[in-house]
N, C-alpha and C. Protein backbone atom coordinates (compact mmCIF):
# COMPACT_ATOMS: atom_id res chain seq x y z
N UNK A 1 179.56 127.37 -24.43
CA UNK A 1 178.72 128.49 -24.06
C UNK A 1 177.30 128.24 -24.56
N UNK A 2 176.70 128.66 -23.95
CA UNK A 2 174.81 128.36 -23.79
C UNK A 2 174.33 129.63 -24.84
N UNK A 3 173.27 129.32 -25.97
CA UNK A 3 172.69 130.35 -26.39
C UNK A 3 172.15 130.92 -25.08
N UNK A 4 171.91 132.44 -25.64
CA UNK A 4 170.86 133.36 -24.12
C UNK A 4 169.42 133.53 -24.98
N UNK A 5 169.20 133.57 -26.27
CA UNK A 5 168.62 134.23 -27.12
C UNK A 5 168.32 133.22 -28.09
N UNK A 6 166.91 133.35 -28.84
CA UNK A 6 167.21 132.27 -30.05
C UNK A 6 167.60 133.56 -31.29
N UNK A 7 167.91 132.80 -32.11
CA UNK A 7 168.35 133.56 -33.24
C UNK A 7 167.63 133.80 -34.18
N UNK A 8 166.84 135.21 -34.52
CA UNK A 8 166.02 135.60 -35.32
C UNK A 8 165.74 136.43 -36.69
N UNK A 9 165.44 136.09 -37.73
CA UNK A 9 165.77 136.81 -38.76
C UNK A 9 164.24 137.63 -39.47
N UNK A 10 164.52 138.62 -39.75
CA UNK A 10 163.00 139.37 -39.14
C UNK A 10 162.23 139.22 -40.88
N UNK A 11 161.00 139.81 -40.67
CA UNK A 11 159.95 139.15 -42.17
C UNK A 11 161.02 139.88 -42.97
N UNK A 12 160.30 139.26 -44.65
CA UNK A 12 161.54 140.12 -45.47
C UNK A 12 162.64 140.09 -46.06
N UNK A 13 163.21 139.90 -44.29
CA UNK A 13 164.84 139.57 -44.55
C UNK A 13 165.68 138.88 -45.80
N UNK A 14 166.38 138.78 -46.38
CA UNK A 14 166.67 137.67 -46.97
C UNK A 14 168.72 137.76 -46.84
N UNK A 15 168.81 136.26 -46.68
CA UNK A 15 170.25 136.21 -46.88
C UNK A 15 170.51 135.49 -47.80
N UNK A 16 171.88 135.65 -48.06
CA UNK A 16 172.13 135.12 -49.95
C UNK A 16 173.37 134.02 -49.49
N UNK A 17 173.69 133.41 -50.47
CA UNK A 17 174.57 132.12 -50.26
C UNK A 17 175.75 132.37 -49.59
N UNK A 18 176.08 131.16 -48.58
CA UNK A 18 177.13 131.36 -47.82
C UNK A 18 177.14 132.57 -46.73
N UNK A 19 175.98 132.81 -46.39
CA UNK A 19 175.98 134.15 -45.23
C UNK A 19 176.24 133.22 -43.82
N UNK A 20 177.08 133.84 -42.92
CA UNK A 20 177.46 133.30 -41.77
C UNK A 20 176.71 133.75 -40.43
N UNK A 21 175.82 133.42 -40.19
CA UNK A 21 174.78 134.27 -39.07
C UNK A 21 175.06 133.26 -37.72
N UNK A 22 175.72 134.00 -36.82
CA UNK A 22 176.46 132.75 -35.14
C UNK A 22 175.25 133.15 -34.56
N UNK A 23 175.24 132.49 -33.28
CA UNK A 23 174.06 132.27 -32.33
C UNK A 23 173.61 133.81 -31.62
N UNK A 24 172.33 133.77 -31.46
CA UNK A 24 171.93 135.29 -31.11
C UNK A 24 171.97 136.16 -31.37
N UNK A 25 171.92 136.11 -32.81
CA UNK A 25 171.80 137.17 -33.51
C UNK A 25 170.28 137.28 -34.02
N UNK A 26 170.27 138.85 -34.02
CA UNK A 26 168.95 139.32 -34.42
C UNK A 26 168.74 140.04 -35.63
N UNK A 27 168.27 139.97 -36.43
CA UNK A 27 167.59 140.66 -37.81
C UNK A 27 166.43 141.13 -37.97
N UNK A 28 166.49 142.21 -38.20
CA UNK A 28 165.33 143.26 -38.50
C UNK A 28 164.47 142.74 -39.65
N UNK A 29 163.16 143.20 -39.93
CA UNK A 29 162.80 143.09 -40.79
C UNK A 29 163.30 144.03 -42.24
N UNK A 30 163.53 143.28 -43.64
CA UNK A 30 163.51 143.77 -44.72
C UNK A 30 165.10 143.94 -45.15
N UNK A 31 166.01 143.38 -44.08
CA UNK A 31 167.69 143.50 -44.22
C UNK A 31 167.89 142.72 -45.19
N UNK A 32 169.15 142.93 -45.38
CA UNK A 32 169.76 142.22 -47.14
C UNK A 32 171.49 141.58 -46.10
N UNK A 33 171.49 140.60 -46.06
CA UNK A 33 172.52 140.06 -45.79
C UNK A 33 173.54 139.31 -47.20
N UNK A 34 174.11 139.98 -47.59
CA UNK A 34 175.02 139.43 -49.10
C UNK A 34 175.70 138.04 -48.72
N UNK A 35 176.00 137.68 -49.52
CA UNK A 35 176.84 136.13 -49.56
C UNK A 35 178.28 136.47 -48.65
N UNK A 36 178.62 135.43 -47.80
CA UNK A 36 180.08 135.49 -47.78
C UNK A 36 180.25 136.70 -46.42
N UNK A 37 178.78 136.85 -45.71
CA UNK A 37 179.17 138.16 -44.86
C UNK A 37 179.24 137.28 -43.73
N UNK A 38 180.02 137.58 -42.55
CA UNK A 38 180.05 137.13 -41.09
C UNK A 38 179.08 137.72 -39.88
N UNK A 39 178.43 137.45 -39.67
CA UNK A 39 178.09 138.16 -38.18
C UNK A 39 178.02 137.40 -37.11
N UNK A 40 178.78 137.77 -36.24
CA UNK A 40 179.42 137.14 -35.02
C UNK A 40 178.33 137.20 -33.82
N UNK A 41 178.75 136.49 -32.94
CA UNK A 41 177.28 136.24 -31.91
C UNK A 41 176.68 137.27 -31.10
N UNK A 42 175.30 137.00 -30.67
CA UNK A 42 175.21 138.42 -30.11
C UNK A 42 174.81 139.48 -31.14
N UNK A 43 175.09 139.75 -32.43
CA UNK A 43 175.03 140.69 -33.49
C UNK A 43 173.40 141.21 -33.71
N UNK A 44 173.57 142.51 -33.49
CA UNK A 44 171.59 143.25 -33.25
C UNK A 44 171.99 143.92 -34.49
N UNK A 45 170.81 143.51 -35.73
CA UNK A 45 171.09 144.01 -37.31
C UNK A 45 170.03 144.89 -37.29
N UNK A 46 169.48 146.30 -37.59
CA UNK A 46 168.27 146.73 -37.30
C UNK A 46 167.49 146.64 -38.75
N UNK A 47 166.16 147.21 -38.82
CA UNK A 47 165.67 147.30 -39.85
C UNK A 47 166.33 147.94 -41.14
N UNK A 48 165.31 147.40 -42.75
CA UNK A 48 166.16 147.63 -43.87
C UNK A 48 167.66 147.89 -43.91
N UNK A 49 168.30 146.88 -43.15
CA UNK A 49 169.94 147.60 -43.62
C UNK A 49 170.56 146.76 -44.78
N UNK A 50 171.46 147.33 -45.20
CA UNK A 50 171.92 146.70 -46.35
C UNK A 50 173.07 145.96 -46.00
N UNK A 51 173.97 144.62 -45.72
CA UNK A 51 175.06 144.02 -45.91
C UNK A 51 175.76 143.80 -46.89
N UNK A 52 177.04 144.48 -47.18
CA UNK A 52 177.62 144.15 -48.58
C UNK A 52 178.24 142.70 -48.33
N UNK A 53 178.82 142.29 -49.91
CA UNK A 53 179.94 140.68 -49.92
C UNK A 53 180.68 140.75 -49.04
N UNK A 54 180.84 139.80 -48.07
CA UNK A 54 182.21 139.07 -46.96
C UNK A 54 182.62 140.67 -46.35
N UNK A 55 181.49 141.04 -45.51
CA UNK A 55 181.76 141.99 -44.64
C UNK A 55 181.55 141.29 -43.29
N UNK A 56 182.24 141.76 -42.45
CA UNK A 56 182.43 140.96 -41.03
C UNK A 56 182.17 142.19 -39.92
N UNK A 57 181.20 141.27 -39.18
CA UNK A 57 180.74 141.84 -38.18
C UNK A 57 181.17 141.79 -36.61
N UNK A 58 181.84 142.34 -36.03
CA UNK A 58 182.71 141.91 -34.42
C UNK A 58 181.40 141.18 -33.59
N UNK A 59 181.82 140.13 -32.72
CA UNK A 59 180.47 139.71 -31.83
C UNK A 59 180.18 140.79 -30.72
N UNK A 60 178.53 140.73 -30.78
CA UNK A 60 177.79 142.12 -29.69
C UNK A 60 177.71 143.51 -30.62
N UNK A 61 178.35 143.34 -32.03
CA UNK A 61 178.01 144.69 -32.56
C UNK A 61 176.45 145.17 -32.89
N UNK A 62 176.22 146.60 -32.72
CA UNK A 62 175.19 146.88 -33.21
C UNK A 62 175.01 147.66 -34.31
N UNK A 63 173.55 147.15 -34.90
CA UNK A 63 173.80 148.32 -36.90
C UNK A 63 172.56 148.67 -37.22
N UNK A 64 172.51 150.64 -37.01
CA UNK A 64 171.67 150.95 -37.23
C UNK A 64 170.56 150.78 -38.33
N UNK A 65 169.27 151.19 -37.53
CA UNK A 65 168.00 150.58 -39.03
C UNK A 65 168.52 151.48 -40.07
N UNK A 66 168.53 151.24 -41.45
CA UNK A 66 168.70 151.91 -42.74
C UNK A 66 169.64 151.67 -42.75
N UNK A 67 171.23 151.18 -41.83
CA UNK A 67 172.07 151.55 -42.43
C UNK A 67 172.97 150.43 -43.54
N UNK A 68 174.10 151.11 -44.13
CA UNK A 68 174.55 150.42 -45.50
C UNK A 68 175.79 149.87 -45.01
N UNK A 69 176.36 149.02 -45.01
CA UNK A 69 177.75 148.57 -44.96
C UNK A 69 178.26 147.91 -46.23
N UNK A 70 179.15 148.46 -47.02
CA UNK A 70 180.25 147.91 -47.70
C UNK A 70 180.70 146.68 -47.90
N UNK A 71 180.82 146.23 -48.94
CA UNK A 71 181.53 144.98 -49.41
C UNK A 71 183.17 144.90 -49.02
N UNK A 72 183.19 144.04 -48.16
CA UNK A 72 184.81 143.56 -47.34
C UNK A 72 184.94 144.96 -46.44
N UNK A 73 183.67 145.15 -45.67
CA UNK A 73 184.03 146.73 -44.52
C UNK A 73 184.34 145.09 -43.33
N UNK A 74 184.78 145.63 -42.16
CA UNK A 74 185.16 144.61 -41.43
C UNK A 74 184.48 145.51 -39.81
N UNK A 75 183.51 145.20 -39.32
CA UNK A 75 182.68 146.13 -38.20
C UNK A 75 183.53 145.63 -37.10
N UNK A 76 184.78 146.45 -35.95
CA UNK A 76 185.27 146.01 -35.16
C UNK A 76 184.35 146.22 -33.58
N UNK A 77 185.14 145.91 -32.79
CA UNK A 77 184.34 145.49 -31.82
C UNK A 77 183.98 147.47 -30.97
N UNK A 78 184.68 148.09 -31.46
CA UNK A 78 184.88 149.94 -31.51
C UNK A 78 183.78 149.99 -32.13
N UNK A 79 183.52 149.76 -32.92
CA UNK A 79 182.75 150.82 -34.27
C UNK A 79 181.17 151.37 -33.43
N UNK A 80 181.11 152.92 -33.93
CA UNK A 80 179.64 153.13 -34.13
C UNK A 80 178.88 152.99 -35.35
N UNK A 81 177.83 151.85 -35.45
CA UNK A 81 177.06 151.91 -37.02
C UNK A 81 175.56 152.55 -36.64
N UNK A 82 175.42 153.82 -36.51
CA UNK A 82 174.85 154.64 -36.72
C UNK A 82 173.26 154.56 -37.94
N UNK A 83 172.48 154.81 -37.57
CA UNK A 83 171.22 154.80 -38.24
C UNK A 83 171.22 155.34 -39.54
N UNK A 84 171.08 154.99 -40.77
CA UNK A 84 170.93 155.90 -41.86
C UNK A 84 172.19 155.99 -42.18
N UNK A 85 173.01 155.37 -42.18
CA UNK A 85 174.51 155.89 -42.63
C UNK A 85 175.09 154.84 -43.42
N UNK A 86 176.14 154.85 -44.10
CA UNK A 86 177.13 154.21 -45.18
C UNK A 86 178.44 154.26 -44.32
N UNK A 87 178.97 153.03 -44.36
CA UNK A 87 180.18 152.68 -43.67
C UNK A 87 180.73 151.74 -44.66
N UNK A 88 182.06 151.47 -44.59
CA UNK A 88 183.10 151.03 -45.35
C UNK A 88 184.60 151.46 -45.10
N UNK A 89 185.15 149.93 -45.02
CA UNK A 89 186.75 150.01 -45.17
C UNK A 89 187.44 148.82 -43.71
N UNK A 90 188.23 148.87 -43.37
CA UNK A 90 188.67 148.18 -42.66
C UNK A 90 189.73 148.97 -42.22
N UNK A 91 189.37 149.64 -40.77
CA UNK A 91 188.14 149.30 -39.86
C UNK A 91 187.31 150.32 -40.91
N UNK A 92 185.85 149.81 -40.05
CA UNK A 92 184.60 150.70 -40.81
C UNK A 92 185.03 151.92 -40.21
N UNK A 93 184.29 152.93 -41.53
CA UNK A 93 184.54 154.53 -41.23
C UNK A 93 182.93 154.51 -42.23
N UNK A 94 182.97 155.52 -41.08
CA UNK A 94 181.67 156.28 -41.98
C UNK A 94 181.92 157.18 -43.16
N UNK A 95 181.23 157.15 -44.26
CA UNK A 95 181.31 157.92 -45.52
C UNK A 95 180.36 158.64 -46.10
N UNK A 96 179.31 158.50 -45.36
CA UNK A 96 178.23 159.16 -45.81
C UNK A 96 177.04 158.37 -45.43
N UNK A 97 175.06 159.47 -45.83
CA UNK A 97 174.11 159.05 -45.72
C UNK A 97 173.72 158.25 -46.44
N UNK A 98 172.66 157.42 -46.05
CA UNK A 98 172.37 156.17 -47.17
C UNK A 98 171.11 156.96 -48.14
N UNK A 99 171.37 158.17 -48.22
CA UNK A 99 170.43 158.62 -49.01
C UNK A 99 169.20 158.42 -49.81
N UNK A 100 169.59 157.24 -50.61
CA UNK A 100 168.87 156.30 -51.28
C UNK A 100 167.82 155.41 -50.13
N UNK A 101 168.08 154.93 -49.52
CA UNK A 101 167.55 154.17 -49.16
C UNK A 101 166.73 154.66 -47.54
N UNK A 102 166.90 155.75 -47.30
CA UNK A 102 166.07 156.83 -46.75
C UNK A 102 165.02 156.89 -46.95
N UNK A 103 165.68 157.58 -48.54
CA UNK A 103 164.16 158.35 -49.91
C UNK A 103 163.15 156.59 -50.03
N UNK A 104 164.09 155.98 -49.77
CA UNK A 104 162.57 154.36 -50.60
C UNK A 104 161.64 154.20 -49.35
N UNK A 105 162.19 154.70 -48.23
CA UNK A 105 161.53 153.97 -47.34
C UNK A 105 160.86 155.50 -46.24
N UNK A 106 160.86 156.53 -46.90
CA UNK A 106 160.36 157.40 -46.46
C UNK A 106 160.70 157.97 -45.58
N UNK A 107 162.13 158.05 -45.11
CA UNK A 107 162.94 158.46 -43.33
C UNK A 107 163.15 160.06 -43.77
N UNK A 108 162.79 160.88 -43.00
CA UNK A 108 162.81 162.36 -43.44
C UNK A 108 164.03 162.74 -42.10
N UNK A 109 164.44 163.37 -42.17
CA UNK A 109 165.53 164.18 -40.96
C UNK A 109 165.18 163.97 -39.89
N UNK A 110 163.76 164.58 -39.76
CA UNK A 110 162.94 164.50 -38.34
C UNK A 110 162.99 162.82 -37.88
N UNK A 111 162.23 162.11 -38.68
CA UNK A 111 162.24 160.90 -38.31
C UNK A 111 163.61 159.87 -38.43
N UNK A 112 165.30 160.08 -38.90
CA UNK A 112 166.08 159.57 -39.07
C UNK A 112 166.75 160.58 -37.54
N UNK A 113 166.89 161.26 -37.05
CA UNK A 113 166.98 161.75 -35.84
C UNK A 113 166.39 161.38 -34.74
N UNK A 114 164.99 160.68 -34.89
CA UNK A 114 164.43 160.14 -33.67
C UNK A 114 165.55 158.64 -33.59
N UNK A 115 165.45 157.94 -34.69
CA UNK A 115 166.07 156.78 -34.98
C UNK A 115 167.13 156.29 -34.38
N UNK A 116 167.88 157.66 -34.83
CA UNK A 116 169.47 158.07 -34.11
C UNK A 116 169.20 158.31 -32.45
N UNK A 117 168.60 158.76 -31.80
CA UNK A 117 168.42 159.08 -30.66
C UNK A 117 167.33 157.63 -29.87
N UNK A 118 167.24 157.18 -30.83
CA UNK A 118 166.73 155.68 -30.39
C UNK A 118 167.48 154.25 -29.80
N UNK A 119 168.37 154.63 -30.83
CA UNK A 119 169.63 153.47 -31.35
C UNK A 119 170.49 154.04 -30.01
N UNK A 120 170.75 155.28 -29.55
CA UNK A 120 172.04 155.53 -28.53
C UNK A 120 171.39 155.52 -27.62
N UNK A 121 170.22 155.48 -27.02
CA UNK A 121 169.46 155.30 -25.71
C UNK A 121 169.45 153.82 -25.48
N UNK A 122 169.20 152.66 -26.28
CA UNK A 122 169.38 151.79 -26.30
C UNK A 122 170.50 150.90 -25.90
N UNK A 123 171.58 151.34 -25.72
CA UNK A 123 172.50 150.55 -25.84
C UNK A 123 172.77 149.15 -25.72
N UNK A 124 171.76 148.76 -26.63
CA UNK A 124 171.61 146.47 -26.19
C UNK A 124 171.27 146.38 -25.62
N UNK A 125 170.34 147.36 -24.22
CA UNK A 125 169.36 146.56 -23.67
C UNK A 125 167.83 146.27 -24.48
């Protein structure tokens, strides 16, 4: 199979040892990819999100800007990862706002609602 896309990892970014990033995948600026995480091809990472240790990503998934994923969450090819949110477990379930990391980066309701209504209009195109 032919890349469609080159594979981009946005300013910022940083990934830590042993991160598994497959072809066409995209990275936001300022994301944290942990050691030992998978993301499968196709994979759209949005801005500041957080990747926990050897969390796996289904290929074509998408993950909202701000949001947090869990150490060993496993993102199936189902999942919604939602803007601003904390996910974890296998399969991912949502558990809550990323609160923290909202407040650092200044996302107020108003503007984590446009985000959200950004991310579902979008759907990968």
């Amino acid at each position: 199979m032919q890349a469609r896309r080159d594979t981009v990892i946005g300013e910022g970014s940083f990934l830590m040892k042993a991160a598994y990033i497959a072809h066409d995948v995209v990275i936001g600026k300022r994301s944290i990819i942990s050691a030992h995480t998978c993301l499968g091809g196709h994979v759209e990472v949005g801005d500041f999100v957080n990747i926990g240790m050897g969390a796996i990503v289904h290929p074509r998934q998408r993950i909202g800007s701000h949001a947090m994923i869990g150490m060993g969450t496993v993102v199936t090819k189902k999942a919604r990862i939602l803007p601003g949110r904390i996910y974890a477990g296998n399969p991912s379930k949502e558990i809550g706002i990323n609160k923290i990391g909202l407040e650092r980066n200044e996302i107020n309701d108003l503007k984590l609602r446009q985000l959200i209504d950004d991310f579902e209009s979008n759907n990968g195109n």
